[in-house]
Protein backbone atom coordinates (compact mmCIF):
# COMPACT_ATOMS: atom_id res chain seq x y z
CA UNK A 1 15.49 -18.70 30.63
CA UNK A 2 18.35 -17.32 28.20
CA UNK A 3 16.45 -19.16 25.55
CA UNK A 4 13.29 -16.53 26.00
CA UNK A 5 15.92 -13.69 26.22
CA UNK A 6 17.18 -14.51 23.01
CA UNK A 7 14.29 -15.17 21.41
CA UNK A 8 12.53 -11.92 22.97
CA UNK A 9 15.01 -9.78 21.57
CA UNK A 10 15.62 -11.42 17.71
CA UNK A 11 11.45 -10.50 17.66
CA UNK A 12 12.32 -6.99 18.82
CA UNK A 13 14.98 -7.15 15.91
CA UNK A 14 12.73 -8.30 13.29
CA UNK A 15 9.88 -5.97 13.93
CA UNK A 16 12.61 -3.52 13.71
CA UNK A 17 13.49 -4.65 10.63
CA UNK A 18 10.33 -4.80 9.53
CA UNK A 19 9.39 -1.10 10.41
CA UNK A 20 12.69 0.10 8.73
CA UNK A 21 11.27 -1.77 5.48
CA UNK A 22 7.69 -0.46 5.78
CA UNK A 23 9.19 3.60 5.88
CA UNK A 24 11.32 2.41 3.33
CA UNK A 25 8.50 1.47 1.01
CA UNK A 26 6.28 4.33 1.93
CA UNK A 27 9.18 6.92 1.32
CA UNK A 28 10.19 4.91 -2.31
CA UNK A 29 6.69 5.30 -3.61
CA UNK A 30 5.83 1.46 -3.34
CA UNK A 31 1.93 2.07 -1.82
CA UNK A 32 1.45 5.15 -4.76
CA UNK A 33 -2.11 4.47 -6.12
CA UNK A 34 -1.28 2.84 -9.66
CA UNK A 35 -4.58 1.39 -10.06
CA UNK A 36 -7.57 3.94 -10.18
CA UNK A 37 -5.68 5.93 -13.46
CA UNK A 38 -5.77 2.48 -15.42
CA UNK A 39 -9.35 2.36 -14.63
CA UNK A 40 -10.67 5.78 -14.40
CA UNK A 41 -11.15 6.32 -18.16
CA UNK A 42 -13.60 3.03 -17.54
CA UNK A 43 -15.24 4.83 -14.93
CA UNK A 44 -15.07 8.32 -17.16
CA UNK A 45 -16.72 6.84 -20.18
CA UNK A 46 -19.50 5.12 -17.96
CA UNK A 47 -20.30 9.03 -16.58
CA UNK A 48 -19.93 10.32 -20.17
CA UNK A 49 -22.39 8.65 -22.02
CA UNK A 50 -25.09 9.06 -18.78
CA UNK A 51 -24.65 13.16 -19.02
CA UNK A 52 -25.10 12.52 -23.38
CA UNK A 53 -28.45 10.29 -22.40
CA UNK A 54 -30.16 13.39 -19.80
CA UNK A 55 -29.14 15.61 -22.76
C-alpha cells in the first residue's frame, strides 16, 4: 500500500512539473506562430496574380 502512495504522489509531482514547464513555454514565447510569415508571401503572391487576372 505505501508503494501506491508513493507512486500516487511522484505522478502528482510530475504533472506538476509538467504544468510549471507548459506556463513556462507559453510565457517565453515557445508556441508564437513562426510559420504562417514564412509562408504568407506564398499565399500573397497566389492572391496577387488572381486580382491582376479579373483585371
Amino acid at each position: 500500500m505505501l508503494i501506491m502512495l508513493f507512486l500516487i504522489m511522484l505522478s502528482l509531482i510530475l504533472a506538476l512539473v509538467f504544468l510549471l514547464a507548459s506556463f513556462w513555454a507559453v510565457r517565453s514565447g515557445q508556441f508564437d506562430d513562426d510559420y504562417t510569415p514564412s509562408v504568407r508571401i506564398l499565399l500573397d503572391d497566389d492572391q496577387h496574380k488572381q486580382d491582376h487576372q479579373n483585371d
